[in-house]
Protein backbone atom coordinates (compact mmCIF):
# COMPACT_ATOMS: atom_id res chain seq x y z
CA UNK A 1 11.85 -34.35 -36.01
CA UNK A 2 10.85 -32.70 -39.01
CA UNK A 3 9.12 -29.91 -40.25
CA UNK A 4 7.84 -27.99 -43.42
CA UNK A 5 8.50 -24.57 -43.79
CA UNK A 6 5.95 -21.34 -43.61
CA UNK A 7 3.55 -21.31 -46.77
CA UNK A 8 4.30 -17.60 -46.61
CA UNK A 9 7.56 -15.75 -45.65
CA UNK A 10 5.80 -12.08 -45.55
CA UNK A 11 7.93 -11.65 -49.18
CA UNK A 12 11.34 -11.94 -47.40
CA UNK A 13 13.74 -15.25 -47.17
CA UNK A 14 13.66 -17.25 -43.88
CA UNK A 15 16.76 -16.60 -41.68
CA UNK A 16 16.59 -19.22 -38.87
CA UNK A 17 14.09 -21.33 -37.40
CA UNK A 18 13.79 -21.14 -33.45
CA UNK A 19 12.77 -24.49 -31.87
CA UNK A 20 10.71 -24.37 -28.42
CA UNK A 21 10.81 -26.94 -26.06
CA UNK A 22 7.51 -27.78 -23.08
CA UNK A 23 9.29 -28.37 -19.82
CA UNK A 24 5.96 -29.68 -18.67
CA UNK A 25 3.92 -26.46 -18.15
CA UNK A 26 2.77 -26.43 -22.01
CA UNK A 27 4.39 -22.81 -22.17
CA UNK A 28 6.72 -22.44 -25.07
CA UNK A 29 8.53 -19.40 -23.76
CA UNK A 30 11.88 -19.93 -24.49
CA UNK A 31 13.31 -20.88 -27.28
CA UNK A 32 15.85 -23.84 -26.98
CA UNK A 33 17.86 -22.96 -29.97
CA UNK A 34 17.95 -21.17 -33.48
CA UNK A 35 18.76 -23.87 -36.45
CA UNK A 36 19.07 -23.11 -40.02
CA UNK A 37 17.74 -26.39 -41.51
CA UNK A 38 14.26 -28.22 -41.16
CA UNK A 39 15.18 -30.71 -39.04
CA UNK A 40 16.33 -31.28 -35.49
CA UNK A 41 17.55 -33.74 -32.88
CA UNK A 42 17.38 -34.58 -29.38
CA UNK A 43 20.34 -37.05 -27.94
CA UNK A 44 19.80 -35.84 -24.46
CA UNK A 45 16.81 -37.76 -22.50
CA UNK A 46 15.43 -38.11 -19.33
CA UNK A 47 13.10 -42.09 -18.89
CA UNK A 48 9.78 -41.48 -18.72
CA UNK A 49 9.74 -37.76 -20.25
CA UNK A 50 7.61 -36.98 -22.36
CA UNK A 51 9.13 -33.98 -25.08
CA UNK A 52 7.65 -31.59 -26.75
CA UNK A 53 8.59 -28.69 -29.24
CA UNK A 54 6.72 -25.91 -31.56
CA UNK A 55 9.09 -24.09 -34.28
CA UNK A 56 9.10 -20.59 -35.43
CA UNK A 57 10.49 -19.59 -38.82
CA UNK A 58 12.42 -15.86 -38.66
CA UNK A 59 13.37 -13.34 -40.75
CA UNK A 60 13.96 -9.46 -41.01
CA UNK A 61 10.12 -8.92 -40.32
CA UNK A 62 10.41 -10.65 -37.26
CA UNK A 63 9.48 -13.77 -35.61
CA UNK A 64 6.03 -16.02 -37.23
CA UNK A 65 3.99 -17.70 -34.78
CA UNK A 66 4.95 -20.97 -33.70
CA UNK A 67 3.68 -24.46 -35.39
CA UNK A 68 1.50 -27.28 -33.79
CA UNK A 69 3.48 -29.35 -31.26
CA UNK A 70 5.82 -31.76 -32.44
């Protein structure tokens, strides 16, 4: 998938984006991993799972709150 970034970055540049991944209790709580680019791919899956992800953009202030589900 693909995403846009933050309309605002609190005045300082984006570091990493962590992506968030529902194991089926519709808790992101963990993220799955920290990319650098606005885009991201799952080869791993299970038939008949359904899989879903929010994304966070970082930087020195700190972590933004995470986007609609993906």
């Amino acid at each position: 998938f693909e995403f846009e970034p933050p309309l605002s970055d609190g005045g300082l540049s984006i570091t990493k984006y962590n992506i968030y991944e529902d194991d089926g209790d519709l808790i992101f709580d963990n993220p799955l991993i920290p990319i650098t680019t606005l885009s991201h791919s799952k080869t791993i899956t299970i038939p008949g799972k359904v899989y879903s992800f929010k994304v966070s953009a970082v930087n020195n202030l700190g972590e933004g709150k995470l986007s609609e589900v993906f």
